[in-house]
Protein backbone atom coordinates (compact mmCIF):
# COMPACT_ATOMS: atom_id res chain seq x y z
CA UNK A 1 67.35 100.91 193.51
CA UNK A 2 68.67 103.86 191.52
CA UNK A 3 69.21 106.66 194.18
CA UNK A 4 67.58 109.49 191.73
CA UNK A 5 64.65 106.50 191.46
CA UNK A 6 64.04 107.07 195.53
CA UNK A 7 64.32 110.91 195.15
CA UNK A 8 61.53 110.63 192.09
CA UNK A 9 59.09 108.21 194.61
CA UNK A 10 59.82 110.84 197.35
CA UNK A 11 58.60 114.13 195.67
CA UNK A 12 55.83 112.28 193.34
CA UNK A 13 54.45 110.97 196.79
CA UNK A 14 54.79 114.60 198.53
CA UNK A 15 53.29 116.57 195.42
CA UNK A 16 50.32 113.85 195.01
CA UNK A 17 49.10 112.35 198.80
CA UNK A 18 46.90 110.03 199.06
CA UNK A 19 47.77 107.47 195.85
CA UNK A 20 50.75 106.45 197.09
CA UNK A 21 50.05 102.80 195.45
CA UNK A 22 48.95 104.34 192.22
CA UNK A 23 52.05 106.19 191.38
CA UNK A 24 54.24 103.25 192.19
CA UNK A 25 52.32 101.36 189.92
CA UNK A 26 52.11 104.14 187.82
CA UNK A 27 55.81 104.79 187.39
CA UNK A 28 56.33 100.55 187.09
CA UNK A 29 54.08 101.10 184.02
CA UNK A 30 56.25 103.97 182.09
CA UNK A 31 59.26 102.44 183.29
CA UNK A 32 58.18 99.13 181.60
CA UNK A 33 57.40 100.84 178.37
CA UNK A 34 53.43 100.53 178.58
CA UNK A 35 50.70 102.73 179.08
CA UNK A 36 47.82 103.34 181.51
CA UNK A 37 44.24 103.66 181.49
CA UNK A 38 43.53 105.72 184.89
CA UNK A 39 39.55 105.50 186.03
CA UNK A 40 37.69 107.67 188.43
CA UNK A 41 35.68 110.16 189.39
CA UNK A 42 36.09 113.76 188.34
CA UNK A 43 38.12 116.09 190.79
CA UNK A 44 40.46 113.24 192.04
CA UNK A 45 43.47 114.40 190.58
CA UNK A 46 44.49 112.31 187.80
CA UNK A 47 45.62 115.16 185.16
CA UNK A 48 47.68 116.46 188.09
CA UNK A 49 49.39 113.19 188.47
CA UNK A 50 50.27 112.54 185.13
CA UNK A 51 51.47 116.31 185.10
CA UNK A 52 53.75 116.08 187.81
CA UNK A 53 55.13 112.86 186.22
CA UNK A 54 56.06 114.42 183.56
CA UNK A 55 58.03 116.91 184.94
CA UNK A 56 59.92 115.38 187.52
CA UNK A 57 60.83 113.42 184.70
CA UNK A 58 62.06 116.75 182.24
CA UNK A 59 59.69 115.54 179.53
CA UNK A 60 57.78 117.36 177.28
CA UNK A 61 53.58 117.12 177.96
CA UNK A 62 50.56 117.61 176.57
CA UNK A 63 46.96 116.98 177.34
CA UNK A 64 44.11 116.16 174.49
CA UNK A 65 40.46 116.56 175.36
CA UNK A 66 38.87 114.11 173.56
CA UNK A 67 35.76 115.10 172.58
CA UNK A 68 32.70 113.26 169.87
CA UNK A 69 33.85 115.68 167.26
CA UNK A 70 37.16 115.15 167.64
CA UNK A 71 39.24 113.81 164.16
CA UNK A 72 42.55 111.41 164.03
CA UNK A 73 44.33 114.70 162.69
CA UNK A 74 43.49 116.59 165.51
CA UNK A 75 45.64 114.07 167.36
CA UNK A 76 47.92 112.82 164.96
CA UNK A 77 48.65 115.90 162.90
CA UNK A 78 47.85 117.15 158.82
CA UNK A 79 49.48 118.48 155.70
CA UNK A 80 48.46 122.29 154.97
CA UNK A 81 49.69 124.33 151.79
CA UNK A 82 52.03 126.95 152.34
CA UNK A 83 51.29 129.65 150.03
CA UNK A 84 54.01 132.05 151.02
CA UNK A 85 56.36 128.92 150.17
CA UNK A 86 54.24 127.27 147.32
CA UNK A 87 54.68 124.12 149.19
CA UNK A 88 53.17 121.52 151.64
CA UNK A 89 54.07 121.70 155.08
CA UNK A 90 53.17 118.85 157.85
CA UNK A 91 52.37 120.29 161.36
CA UNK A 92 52.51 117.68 163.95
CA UNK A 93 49.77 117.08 166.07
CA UNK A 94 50.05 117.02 169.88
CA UNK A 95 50.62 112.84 169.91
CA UNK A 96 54.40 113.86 169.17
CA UNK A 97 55.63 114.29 173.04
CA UNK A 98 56.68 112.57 175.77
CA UNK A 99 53.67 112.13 178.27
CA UNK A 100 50.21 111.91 176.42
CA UNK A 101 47.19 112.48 178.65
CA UNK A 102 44.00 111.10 176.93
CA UNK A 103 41.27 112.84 178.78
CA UNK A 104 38.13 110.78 178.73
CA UNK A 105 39.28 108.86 175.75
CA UNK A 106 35.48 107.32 175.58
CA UNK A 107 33.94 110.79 174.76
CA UNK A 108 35.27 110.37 171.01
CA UNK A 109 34.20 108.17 168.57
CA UNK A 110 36.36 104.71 167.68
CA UNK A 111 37.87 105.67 164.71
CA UNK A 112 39.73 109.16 166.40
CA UNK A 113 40.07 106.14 169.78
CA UNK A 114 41.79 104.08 166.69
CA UNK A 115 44.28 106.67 165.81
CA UNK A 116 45.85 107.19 169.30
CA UNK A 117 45.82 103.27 169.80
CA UNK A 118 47.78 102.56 166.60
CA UNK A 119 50.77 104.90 167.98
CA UNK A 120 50.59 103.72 171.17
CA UNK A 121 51.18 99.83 169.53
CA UNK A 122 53.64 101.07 166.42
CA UNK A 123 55.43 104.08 168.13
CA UNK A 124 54.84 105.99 164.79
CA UNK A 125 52.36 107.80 163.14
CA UNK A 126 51.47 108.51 159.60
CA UNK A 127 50.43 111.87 157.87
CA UNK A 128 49.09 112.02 154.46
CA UNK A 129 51.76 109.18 153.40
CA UNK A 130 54.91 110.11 155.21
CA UNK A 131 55.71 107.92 158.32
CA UNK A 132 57.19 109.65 161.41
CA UNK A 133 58.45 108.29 164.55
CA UNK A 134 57.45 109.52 168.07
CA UNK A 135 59.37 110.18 170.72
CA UNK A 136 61.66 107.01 172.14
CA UNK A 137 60.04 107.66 175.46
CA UNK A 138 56.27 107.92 174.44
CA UNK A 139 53.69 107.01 177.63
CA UNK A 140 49.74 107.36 177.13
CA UNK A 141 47.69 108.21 179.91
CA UNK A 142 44.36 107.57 179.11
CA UNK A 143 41.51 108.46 181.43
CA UNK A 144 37.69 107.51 181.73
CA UNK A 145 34.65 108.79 183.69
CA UNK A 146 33.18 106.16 185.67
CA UNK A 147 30.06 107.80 186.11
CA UNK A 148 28.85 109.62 182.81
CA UNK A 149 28.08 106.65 180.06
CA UNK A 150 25.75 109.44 177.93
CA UNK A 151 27.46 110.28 175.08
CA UNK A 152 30.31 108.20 175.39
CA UNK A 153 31.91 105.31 173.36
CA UNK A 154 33.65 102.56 175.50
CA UNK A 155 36.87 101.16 174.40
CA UNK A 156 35.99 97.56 173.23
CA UNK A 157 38.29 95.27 174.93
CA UNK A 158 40.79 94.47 172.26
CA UNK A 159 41.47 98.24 172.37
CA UNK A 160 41.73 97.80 175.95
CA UNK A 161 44.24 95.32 175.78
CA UNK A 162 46.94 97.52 174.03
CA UNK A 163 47.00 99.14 178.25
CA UNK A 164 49.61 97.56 180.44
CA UNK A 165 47.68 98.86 183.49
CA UNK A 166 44.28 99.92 184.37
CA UNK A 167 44.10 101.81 187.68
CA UNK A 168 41.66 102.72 189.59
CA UNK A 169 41.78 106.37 191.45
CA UNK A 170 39.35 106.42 194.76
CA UNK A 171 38.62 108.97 197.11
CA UNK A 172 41.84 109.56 199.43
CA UNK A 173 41.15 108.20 203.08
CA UNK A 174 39.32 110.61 205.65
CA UNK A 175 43.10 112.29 206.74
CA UNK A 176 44.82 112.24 203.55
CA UNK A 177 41.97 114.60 201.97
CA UNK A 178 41.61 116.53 205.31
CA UNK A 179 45.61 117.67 204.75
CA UNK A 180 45.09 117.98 200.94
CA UNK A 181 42.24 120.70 201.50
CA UNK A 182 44.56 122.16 204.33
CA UNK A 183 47.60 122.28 202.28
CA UNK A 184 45.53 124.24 199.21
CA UNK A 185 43.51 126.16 201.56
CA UNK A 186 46.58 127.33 203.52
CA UNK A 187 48.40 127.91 200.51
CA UNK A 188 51.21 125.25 201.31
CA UNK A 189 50.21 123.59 198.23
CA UNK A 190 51.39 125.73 195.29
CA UNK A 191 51.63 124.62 191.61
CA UNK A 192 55.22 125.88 191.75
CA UNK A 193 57.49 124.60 189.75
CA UNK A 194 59.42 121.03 190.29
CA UNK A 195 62.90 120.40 189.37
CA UNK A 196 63.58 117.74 187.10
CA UNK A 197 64.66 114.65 189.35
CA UNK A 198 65.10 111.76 186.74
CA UNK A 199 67.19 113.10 182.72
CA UNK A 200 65.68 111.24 180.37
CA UNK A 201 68.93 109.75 179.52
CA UNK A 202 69.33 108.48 182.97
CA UNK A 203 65.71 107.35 182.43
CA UNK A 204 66.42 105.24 179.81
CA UNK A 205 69.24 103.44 181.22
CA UNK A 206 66.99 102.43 183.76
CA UNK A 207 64.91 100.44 181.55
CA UNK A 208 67.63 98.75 180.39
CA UNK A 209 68.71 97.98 183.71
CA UNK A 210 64.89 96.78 184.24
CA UNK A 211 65.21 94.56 181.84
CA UNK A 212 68.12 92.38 183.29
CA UNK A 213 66.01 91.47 186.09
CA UNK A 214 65.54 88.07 186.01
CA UNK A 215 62.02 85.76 186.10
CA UNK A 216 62.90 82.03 187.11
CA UNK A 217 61.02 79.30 185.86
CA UNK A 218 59.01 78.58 188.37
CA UNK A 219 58.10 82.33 188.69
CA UNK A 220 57.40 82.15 184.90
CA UNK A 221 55.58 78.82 185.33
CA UNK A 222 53.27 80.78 188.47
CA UNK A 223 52.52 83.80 186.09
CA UNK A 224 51.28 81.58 183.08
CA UNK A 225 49.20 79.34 185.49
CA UNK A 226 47.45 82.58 186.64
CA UNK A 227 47.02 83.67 182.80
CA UNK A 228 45.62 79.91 181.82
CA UNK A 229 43.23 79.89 184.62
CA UNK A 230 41.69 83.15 183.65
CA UNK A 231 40.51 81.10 180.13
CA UNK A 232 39.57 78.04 182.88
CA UNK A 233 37.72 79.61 185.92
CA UNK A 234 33.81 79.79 184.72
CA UNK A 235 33.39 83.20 186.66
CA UNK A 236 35.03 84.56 183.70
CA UNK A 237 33.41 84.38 180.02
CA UNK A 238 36.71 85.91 178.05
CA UNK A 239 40.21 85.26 179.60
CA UNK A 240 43.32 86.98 179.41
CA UNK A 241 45.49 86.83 176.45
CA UNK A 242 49.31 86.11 175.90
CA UNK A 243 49.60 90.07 175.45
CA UNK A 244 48.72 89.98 179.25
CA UNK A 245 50.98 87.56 180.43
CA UNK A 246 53.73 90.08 178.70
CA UNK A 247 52.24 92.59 180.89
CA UNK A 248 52.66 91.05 183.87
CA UNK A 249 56.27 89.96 183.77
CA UNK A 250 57.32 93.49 182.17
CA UNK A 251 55.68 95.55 185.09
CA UNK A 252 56.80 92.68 187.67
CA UNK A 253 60.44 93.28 186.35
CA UNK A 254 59.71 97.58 187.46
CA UNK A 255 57.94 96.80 190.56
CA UNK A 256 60.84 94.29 191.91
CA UNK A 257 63.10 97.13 190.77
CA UNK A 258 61.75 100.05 192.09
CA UNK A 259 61.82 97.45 195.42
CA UNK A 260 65.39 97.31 194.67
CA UNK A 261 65.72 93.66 193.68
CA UNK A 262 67.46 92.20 190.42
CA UNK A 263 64.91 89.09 190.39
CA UNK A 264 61.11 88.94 190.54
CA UNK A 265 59.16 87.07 193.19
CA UNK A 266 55.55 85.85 193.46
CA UNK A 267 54.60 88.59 195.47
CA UNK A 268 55.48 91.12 192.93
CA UNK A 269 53.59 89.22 190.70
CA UNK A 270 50.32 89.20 192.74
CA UNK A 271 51.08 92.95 193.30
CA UNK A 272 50.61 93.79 189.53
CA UNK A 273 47.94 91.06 188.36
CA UNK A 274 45.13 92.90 189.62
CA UNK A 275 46.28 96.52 187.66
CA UNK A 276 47.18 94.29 184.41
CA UNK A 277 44.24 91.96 184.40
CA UNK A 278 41.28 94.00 185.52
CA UNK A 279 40.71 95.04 181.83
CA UNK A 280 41.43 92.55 180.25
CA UNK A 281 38.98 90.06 181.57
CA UNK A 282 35.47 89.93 181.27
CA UNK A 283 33.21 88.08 183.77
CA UNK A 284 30.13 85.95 182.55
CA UNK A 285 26.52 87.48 182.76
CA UNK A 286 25.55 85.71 185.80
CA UNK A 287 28.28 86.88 187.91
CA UNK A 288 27.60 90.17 186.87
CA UNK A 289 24.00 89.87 188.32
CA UNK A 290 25.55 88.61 191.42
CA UNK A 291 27.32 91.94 192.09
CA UNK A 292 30.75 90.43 192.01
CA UNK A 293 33.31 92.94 190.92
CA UNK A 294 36.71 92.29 188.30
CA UNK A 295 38.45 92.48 191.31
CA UNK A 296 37.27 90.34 193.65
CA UNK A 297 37.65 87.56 190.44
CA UNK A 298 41.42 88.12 190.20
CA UNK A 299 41.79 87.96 194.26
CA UNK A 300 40.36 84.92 194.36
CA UNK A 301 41.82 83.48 191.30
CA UNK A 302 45.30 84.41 191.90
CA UNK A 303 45.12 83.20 195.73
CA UNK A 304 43.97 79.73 194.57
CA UNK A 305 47.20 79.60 192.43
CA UNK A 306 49.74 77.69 194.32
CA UNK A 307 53.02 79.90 195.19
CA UNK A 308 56.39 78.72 194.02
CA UNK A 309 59.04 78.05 196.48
């Protein structure tokens, strides 16, 4: 693995405790060109993480609270008149950066949701007529309240789909929060500022070295059976579609390299089925009433899936 890669993991993990897993999945996700929907409750530090992403890696942020009276130009950008000039000028909205947090992207109605999901899939964006292209790195963090469903407008799942990951941010164990509150109530915890640890240029040549890492067939062959069996098992009343087998082999390329290997295994692809599946699956009414989580669906279905030698 890259050595400025190591030095990333190192201060992401000593600036955020407690989601150690997260960020590694989180940076597999950027790294493999997708984007993330993060879930949880309010107060678990999930604009802080996708802050402190952003600038260990020296890219530009910004941060869009979406809101039910929020329009696709708030986001996207409009044309206003110049009348010192006596012509049109576009200003861009705050879609054109780097790292793109969506906070609580279900608070705003589908059509604004629509506008943000169409740059995420085309990497472009359109104002009255004109066509512009975002940034070459361009990663959307989008982020839901588990809790609050008043008010809100859920993303339907074909909206969902266009997220390589869905994660899930929990409560930090018992010690991990007991050092957090000690390190911010002790003062050890500053918001000072972080030097830049990955260039974007370097960045980007990591990608392409993420995507020489190889899948064999059988590894190939494992991943699809775990995709087909999803449209099989009858826990399940929608399976996963060929987007999400993408998903899986993309982030399973990052994860293998970030565990500085040049070839995927079967564990790496267990390790991101859960984060790539979990919304894009949905199970059937009767499971539902039995209490039986997304989760515990993928466990069992990937675990029944014979491992290639």
């Amino acid at each position: 693995m890259n050595k400025e890669v190591t030095s990333f993991l190192e201060k992401y993990e000593e600036r955020i405790l407690g989601q150690s897993l997260n960020l590694r999945l989180l940076l597999s996700a950027i790294l493999a060109g997708g984007h993330v929907l993060l879930e949880g409750v309010p107060g678990t530090g999930k604009t802080q993480m996708v802050r402190t992403l952003a600038d260990l890696l020296g890219g530009s942020f910004n941060r869009i609270q979406f809101t039910p009276d929020l329009l696709p130009s708030d986001i996207t950008g409009s044309m206003i008149y110049n009348m010192k000039e006596g012509s049109f000028q576009t200003l861009k909205g705050p879609i054109f950066t780097n790292i793109l947090l969506a906070d609580e992207i279900n608070r705003t109605p589908a059509k604004t949701q629509a506008a943000l999901l169409e740059a995420m899939e085309e990497k472009q964006v359109t104002i009255q007529g004109e066509t512009y292209s975002l940034p070459e790195v361009f990663f959307v963090v989008a982020t839901q309240n588990p809790l609050e469903f008043e008010g809100t407008y859920p993303l339907p799942e074909a909206q969902q789909d266009r997220f390589l990951f869905k994660l899930m941010i929990d409560f930090p164990s018992f010690e991990e929060e007991k050092n957090v509150m000690k390190m911010v109530i002790e003062r050890n915890l500053k918001e000072s500022p972080l030097s830049i640890i990955l260039e974007m240029n370097t960045f980007l040549q990591i990608r392409e070295e993420i995507e020489k890492v190889t899948i064999s067939e059988n590894v190939l062959e494992y991943m699809l059976t775990i995709i087909r069996k999803t449209r099989e098992t009858e826990a399940i009343r929608y399976g996963a579609s060929t987007r999400a087998g993408i998903s899986i082999g993309k982030s399973a390329q990052a994860w293998a390299y970030l565990a500085g290997r040049d070839y995927v295994t079967p564990d790496d692809i267990k390790m991101v089925a859960k984060p790539a599946l979990r919304h894009r699956i949905k199970l059937s009414p009767h499971v539902e009433l039995e209490g039986v989580t997304v989760d515990q669906i993928i466990e069992e279905l990937v675990g029944s899936v014979p491992v290639p030698r």
